[in-house]
PDB file of N, CA and C in Angstrom:
ATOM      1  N   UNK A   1     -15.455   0.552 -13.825  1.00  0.00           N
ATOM      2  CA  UNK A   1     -14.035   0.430 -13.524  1.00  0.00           C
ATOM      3  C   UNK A   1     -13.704  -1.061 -13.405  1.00  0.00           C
ATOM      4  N   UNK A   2     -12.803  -1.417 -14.006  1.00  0.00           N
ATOM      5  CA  UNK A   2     -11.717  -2.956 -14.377  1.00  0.00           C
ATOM      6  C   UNK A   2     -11.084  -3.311 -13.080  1.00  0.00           C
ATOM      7  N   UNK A   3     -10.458  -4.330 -13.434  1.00  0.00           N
ATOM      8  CA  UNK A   3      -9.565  -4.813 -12.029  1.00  0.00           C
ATOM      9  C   UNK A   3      -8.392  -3.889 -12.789  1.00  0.00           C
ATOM     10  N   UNK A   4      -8.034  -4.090 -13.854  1.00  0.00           N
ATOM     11  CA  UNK A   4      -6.861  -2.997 -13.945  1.00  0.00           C
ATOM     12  C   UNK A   4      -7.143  -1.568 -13.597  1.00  0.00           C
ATOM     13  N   UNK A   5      -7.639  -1.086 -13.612  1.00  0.00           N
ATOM     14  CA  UNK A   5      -8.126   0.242 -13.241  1.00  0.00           C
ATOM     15  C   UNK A   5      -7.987   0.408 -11.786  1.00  0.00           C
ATOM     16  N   UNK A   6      -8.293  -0.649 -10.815  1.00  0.00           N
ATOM     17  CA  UNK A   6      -8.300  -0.398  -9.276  1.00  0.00           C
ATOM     18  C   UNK A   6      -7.076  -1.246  -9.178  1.00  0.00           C
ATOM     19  N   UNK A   7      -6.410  -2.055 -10.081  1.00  0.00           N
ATOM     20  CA  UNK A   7      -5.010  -1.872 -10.004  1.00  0.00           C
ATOM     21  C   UNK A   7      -4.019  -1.014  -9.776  1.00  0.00           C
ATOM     22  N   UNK A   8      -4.485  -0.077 -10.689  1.00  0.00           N
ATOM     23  CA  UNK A   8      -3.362   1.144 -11.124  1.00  0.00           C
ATOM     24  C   UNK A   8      -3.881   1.799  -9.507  1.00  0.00           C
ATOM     25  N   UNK A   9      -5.174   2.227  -8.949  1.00  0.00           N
ATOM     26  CA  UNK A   9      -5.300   3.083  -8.359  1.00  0.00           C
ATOM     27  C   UNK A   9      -4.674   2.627  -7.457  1.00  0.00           C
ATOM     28  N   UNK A  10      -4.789   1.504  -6.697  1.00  0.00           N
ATOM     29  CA  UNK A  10      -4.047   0.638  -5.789  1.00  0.00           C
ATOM     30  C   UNK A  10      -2.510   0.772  -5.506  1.00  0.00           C
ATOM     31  N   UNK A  11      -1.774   0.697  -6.678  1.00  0.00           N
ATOM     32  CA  UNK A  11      -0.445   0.912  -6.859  1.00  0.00           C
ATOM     33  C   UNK A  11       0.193   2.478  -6.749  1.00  0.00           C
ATOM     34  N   UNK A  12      -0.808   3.543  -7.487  1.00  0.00           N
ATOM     35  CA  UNK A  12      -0.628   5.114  -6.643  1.00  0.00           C
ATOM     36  C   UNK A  12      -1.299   4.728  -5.336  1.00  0.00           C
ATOM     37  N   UNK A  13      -2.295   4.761  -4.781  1.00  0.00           N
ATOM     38  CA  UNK A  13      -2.520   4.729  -3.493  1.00  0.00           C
ATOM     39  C   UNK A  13      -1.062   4.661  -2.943  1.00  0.00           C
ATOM     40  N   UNK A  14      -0.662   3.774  -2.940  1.00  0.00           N
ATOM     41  CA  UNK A  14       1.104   3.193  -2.329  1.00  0.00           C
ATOM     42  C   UNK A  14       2.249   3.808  -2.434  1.00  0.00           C
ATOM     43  N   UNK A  15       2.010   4.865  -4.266  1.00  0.00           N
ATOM     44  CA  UNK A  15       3.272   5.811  -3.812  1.00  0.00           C
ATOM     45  C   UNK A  15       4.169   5.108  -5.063  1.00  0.00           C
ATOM     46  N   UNK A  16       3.882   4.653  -5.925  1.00  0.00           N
ATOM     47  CA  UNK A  16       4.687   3.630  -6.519  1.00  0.00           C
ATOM     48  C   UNK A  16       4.777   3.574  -8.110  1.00  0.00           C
ATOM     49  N   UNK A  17       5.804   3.405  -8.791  1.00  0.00           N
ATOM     50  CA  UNK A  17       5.341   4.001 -10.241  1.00  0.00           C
ATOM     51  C   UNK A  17       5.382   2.285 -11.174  1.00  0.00           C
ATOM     52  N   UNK A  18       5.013   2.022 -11.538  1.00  0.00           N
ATOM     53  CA  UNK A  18       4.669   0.663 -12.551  1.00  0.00           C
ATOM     54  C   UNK A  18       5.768  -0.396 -12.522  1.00  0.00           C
ATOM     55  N   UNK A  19       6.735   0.092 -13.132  1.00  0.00           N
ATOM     56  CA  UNK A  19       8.251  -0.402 -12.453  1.00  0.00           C
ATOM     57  C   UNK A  19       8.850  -1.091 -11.461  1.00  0.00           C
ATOM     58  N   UNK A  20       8.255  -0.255 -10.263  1.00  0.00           N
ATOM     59  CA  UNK A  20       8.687  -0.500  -8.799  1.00  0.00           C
ATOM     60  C   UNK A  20       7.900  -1.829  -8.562  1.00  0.00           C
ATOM     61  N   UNK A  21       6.222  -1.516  -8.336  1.00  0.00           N
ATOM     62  CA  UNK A  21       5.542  -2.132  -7.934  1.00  0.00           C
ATOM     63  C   UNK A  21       5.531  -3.361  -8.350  1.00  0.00           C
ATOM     64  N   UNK A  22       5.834  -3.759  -9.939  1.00  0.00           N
ATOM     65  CA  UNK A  22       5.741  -4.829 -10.808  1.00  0.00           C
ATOM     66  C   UNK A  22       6.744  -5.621 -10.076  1.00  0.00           C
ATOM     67  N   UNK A  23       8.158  -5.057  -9.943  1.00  0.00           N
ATOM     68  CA  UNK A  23       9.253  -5.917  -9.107  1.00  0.00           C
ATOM     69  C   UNK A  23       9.018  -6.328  -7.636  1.00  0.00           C
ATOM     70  N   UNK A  24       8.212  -5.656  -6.956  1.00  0.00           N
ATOM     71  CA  UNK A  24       7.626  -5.794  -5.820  1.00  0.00           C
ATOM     72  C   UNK A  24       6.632  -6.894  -5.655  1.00  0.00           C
ATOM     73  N   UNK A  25       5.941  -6.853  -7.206  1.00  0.00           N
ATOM     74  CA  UNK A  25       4.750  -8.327  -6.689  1.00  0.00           C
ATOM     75  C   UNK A  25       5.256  -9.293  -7.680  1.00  0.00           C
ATOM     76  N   UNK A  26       6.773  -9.446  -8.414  1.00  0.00           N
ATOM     77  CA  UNK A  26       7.401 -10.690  -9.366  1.00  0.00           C
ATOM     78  C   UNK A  26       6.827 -10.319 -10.310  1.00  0.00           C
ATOM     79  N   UNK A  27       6.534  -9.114 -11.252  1.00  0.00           N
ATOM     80  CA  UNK A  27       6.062  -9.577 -12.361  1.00  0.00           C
ATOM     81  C   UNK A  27       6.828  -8.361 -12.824  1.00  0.00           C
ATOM     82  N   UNK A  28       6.900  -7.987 -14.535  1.00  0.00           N
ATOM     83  CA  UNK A  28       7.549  -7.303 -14.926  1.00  0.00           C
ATOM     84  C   UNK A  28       7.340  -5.896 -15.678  1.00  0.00           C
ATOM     85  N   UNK A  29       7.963  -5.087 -15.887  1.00  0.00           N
ATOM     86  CA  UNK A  29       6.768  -3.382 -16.171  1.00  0.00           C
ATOM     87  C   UNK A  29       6.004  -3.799 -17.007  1.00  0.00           C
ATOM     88  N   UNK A  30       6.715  -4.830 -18.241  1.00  0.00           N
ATOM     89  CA  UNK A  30       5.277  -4.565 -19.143  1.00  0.00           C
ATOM     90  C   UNK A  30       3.850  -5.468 -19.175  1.00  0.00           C
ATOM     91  N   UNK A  31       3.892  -6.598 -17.721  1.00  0.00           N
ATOM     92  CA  UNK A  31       3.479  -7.553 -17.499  1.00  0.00           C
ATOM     93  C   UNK A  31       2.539  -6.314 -16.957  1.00  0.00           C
ATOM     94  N   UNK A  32       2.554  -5.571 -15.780  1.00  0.00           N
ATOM     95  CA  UNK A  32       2.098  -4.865 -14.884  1.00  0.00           C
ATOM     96  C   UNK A  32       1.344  -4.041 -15.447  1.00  0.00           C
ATOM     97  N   UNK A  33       1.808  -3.503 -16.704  1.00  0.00           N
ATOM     98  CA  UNK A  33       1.096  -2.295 -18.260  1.00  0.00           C
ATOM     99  C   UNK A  33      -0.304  -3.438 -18.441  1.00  0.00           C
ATOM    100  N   UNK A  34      -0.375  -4.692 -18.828  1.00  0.00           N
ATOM    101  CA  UNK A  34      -0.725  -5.469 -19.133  1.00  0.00           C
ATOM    102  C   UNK A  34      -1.944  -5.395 -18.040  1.00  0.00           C
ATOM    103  N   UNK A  35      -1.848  -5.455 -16.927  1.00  0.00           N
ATOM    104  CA  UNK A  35      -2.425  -5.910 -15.837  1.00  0.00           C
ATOM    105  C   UNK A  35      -3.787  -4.832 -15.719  1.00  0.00           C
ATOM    106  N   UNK A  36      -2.788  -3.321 -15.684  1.00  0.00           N
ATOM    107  CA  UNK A  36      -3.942  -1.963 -15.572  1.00  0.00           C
ATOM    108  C   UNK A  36      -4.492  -1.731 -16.785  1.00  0.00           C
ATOM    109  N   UNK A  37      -4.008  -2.186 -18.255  1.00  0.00           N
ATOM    110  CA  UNK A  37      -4.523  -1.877 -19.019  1.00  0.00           C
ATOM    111  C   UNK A  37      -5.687  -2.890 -19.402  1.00  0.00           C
ATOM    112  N   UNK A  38      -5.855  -3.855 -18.964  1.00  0.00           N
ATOM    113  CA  UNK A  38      -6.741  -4.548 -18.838  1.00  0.00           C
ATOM    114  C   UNK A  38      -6.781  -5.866 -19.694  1.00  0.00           C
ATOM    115  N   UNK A  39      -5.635  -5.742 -20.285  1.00  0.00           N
ATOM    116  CA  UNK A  39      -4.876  -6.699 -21.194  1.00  0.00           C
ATOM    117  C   UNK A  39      -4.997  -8.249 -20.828  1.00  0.00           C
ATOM    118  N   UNK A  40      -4.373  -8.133 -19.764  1.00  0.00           N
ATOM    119  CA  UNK A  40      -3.996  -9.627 -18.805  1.00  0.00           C
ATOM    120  C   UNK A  40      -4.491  -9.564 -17.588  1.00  0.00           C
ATOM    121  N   UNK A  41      -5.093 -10.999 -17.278  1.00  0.00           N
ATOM    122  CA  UNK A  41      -5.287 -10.620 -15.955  1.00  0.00           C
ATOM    123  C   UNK A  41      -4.426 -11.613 -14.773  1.00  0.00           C
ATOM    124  N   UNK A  42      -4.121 -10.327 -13.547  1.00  0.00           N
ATOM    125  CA  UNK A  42      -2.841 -11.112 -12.676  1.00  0.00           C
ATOM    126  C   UNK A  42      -3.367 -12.605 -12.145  1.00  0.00           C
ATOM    127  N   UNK A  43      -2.666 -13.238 -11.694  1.00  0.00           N
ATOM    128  CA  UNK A  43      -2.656 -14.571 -11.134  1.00  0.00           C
ATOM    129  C   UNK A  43      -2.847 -14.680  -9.900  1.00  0.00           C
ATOM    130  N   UNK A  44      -3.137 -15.686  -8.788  1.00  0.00           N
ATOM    131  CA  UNK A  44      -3.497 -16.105  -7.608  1.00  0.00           C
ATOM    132  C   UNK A  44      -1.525 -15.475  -7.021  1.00  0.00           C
ATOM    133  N   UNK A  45      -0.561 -15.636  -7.968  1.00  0.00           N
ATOM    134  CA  UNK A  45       0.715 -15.678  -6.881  1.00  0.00           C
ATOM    135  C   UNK A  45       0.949 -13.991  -7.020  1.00  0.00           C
ATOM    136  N   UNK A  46       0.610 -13.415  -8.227  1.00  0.00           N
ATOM    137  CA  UNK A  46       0.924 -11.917  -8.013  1.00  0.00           C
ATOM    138  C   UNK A  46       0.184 -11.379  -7.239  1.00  0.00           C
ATOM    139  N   UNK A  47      -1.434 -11.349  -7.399  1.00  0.00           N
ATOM    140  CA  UNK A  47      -1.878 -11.120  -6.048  1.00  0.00           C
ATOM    141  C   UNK A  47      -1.653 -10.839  -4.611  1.00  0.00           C
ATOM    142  N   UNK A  48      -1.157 -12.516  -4.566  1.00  0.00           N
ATOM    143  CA  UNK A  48      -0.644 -12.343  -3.175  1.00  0.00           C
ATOM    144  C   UNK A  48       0.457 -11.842  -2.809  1.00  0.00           C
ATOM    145  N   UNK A  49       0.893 -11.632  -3.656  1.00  0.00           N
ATOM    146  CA  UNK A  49       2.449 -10.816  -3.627  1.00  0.00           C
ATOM    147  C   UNK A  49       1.790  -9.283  -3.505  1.00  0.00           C
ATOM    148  N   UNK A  50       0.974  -8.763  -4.482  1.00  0.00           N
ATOM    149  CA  UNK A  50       0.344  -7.290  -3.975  1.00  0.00           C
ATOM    150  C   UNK A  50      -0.255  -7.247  -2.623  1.00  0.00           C
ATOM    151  N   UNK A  51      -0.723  -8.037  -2.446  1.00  0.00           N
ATOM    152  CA  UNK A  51      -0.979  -7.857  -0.672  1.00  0.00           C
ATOM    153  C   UNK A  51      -0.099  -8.042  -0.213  1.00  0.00           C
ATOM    154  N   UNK A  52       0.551  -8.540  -0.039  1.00  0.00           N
ATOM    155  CA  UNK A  52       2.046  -8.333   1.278  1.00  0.00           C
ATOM    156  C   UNK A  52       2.780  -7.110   0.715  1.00  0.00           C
ATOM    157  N   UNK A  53       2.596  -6.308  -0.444  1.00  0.00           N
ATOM    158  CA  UNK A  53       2.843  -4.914  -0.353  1.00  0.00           C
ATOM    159  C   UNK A  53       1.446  -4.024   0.329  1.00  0.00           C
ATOM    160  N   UNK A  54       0.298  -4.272   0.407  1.00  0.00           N
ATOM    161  CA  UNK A  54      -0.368  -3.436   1.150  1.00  0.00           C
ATOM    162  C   UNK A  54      -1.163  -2.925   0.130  1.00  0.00           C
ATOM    163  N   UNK A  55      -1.743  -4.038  -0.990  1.00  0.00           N
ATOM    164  CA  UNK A  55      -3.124  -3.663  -2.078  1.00  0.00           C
ATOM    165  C   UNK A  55      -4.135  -4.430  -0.950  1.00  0.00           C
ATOM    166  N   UNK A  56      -5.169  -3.654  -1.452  1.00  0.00           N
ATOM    167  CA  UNK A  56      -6.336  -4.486  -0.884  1.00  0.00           C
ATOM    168  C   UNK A  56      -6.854  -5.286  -2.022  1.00  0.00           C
ATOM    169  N   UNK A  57      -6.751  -6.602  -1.779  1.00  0.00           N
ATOM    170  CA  UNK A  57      -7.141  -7.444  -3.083  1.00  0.00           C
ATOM    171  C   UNK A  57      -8.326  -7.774  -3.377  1.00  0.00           C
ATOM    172  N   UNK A  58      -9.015  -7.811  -2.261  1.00  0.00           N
ATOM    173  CA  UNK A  58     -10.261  -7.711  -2.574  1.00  0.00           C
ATOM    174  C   UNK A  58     -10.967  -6.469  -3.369  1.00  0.00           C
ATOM    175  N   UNK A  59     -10.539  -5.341  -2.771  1.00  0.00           N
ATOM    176  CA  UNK A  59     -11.153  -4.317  -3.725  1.00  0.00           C
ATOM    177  C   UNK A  59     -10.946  -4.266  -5.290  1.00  0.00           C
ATOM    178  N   UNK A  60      -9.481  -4.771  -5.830  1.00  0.00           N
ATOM    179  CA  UNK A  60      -9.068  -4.816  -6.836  1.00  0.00           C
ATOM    180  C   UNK A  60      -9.909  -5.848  -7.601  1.00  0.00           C
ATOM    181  N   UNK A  61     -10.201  -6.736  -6.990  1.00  0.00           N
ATOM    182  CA  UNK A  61     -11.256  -8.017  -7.839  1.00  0.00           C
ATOM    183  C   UNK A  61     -12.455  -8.031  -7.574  1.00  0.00           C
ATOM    184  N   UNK A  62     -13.186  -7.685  -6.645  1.00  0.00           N
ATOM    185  CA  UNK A  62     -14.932  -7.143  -6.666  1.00  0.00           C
ATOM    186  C   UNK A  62     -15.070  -5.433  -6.684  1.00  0.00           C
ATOM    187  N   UNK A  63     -14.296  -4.912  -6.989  1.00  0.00           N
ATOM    188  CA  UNK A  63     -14.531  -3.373  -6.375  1.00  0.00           C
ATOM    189  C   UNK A  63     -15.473  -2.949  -5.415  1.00  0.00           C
ATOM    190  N   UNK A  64     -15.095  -3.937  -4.168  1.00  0.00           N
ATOM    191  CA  UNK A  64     -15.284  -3.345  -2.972  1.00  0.00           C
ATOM    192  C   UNK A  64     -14.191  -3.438  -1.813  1.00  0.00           C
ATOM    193  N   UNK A  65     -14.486  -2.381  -0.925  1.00  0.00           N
ATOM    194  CA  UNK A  65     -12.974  -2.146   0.163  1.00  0.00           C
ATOM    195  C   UNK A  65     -13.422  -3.076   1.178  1.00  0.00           C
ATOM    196  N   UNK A  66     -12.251  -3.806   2.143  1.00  0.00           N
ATOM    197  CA  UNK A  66     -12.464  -4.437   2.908  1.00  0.00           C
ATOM    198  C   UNK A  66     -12.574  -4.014   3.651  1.00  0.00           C
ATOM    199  N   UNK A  67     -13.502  -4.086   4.733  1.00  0.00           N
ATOM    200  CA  UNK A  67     -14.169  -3.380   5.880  1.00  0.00           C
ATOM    201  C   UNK A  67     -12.726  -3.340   6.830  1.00  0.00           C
ATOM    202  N   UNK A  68     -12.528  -2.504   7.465  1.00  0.00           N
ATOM    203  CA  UNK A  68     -11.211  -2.757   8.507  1.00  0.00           C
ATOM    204  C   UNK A  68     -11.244  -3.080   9.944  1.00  0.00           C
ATOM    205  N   UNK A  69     -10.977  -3.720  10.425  1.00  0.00           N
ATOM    206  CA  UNK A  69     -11.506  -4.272  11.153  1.00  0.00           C
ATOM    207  C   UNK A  69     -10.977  -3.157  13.004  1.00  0.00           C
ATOM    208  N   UNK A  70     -11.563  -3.393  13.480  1.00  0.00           N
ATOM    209  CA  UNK A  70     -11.021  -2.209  14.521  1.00  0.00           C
ATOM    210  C   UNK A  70      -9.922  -3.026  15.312  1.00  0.00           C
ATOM    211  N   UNK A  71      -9.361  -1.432  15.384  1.00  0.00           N
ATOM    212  CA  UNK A  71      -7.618  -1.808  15.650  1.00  0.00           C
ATOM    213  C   UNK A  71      -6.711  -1.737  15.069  1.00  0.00           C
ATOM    214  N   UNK A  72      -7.214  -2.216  13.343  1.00  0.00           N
ATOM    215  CA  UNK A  72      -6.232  -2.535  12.207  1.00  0.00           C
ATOM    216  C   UNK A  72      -5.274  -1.297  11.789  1.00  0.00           C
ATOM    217  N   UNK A  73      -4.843  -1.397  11.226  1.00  0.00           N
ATOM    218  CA  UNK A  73      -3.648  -0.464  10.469  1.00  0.00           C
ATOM    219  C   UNK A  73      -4.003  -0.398   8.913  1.00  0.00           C
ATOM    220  N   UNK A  74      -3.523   1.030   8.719  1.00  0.00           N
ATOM    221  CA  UNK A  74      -3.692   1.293   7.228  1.00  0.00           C
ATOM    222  C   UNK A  74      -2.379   0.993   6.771  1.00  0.00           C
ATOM    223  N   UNK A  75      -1.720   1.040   5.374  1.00  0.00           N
ATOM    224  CA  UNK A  75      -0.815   0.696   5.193  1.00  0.00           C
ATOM    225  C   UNK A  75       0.475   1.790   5.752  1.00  0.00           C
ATOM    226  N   UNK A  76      -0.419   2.922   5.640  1.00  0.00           N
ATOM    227  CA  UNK A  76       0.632   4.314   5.902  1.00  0.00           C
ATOM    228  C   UNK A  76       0.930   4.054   7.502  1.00  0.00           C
ATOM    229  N   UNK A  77      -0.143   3.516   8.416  1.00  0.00           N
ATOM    230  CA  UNK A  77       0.186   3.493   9.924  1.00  0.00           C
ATOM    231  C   UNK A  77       1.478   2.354  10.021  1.00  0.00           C
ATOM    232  N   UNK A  78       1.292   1.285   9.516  1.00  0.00           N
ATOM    233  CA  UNK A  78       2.056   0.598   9.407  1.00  0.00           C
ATOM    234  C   UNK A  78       3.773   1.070   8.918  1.00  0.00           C
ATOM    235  N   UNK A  79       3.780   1.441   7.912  1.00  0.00           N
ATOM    236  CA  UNK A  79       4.828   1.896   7.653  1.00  0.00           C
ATOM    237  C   UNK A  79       5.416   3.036   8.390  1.00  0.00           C
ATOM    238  N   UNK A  80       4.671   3.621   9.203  1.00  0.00           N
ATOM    239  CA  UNK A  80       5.352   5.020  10.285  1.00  0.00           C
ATOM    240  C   UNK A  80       5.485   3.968  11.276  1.00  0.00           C
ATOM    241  N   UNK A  81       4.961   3.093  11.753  1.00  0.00           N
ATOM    242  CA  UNK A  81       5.325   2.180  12.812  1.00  0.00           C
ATOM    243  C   UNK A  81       6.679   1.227  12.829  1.00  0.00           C
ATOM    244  N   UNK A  82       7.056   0.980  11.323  1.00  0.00           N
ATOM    245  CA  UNK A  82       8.222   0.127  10.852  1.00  0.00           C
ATOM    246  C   UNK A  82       9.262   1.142  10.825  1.00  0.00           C
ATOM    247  N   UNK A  83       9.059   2.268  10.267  1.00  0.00           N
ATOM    248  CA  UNK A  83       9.891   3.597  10.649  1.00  0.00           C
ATOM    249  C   UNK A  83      10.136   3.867  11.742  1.00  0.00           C
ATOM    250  N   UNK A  84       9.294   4.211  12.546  1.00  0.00           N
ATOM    251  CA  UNK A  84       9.822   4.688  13.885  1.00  0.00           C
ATOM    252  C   UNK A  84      10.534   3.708  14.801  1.00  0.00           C
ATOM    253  N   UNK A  85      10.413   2.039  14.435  1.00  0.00           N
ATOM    254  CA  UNK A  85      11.316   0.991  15.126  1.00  0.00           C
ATOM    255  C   UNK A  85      12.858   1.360  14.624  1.00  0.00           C
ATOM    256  N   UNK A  86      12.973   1.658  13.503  1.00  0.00           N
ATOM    257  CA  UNK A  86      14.105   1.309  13.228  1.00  0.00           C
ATOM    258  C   UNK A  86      15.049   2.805  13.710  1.00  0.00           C
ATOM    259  N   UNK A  87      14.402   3.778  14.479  1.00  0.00           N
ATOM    260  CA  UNK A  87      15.307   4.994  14.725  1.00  0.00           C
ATOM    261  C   UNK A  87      15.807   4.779  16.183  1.00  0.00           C
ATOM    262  N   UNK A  88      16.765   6.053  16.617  1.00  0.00           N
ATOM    263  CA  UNK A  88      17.362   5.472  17.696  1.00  0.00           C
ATOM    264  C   UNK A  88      16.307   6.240  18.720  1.00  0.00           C
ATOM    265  N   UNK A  89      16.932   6.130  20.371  1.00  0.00           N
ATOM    266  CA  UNK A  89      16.274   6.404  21.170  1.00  0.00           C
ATOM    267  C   UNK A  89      15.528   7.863  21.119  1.00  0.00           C
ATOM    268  N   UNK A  90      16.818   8.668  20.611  1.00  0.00           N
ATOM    269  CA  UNK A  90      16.488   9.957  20.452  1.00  0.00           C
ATOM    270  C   UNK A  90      15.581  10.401  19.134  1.00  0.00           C
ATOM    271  N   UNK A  91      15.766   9.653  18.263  1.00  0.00           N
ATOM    272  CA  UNK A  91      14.986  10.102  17.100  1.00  0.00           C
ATOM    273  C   UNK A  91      12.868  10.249  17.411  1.00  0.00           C
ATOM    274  N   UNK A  92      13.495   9.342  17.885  1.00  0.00           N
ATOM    275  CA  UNK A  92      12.439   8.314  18.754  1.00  0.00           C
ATOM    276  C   UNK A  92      11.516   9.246  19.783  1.00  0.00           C
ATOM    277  N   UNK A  93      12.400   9.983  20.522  1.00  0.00           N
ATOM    278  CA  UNK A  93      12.040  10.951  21.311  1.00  0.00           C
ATOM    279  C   UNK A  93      11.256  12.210  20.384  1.00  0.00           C
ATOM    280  N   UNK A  94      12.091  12.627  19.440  1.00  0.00           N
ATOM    281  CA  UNK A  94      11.392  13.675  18.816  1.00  0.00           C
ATOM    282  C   UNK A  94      10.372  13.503  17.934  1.00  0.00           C
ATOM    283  N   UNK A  95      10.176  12.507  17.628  1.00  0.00           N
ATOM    284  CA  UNK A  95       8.869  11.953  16.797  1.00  0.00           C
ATOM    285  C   UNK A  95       7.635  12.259  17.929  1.00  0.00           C
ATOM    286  N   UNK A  96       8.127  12.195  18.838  1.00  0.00           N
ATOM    287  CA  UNK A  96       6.817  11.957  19.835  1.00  0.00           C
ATOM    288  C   UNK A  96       6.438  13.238  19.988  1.00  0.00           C
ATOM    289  N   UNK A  97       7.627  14.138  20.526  1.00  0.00           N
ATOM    290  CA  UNK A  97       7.225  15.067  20.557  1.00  0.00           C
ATOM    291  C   UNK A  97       6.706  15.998  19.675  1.00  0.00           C
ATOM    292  N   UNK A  98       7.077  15.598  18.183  1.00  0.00           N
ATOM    293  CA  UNK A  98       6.548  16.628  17.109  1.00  0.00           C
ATOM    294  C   UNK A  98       4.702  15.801  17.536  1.00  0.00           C
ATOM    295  N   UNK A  99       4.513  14.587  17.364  1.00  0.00           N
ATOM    296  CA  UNK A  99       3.562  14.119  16.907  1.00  0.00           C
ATOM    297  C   UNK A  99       2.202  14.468  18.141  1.00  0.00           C
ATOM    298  N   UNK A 100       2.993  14.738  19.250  1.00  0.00           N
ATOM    299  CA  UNK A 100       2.345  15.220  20.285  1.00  0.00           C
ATOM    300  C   UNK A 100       1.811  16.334  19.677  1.00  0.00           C
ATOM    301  N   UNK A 101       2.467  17.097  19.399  1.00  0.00           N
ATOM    302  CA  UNK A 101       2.405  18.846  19.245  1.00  0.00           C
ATOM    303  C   UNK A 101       1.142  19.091  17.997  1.00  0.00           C
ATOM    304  N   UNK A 102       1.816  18.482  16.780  1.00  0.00           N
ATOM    305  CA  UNK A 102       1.120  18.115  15.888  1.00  0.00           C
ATOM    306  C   UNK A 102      -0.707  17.934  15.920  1.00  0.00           C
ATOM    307  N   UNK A 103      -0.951  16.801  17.046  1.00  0.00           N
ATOM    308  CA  UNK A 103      -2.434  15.984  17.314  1.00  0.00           C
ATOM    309  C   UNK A 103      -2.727  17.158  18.493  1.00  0.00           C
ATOM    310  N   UNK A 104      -2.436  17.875  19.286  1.00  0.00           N
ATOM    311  CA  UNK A 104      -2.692  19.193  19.914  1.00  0.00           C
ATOM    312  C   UNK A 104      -3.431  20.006  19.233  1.00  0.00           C
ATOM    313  N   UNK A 105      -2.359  20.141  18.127  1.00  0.00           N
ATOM    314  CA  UNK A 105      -2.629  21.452  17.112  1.00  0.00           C
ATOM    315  C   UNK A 105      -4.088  21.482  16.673  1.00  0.00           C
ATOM    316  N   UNK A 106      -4.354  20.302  15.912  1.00  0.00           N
ATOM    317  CA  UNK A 106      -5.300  19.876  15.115  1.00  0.00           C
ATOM    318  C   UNK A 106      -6.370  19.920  16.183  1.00  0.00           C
ATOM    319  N   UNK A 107      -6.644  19.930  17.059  1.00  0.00           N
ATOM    320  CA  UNK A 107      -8.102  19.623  17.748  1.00  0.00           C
ATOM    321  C   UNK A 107      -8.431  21.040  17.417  1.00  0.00           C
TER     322      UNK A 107
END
């Protein structure tokens, strides 16, 4: 497996279709086609632009995952955490309580 290959997987991991993501790290769909197909390879600034969307860049360029460090956040925790700031008190309230109910359930 290519860096484009753990590109592409990187970019589903996230939820995201070629398009999106490409505008997300400055580069363009068919730049991004380019990227997974193994065509071109991205630069030091797209990169870092895929990490501040939440690629692991390291995995994408050695194909290995970065160990996480304890404490850390996955990208999905993160984003339920940026979600749940932005609701009101009450929304706020029922999140807890589903999420209570929810982590109950499951044991």
């Amino acid at each position: 497996m290519g860096i484009g290959d753990r590109l592409k997987e990187e970019r589903e991991r996230l939820g995201l279709n070629q398009t999106d993501f490409a505008a997300l790290a400055g580069a363009s769909k068919n730049t991004q086609y380019n990227y997974e197909k193994g065509e071109r390879s991205p630069d030091a600034n797209y990169l870092s632009a895929a990490a501040a969307q939440g690629v692991d860049v390291l995995y994408v360029v050695t194909g290995e995952r970065k160990a996480q460090a304890p404490g850390s956040l996955s990208a999905d925790e993160t984003q339920l955490i940026e979600r749940y700031r932005l609701m009101t008190p009450e929304a706020q309230g029922t999140i807890n309580s589903v999420s209570e109910a929810l982590a109950t359930f499951n044991k």
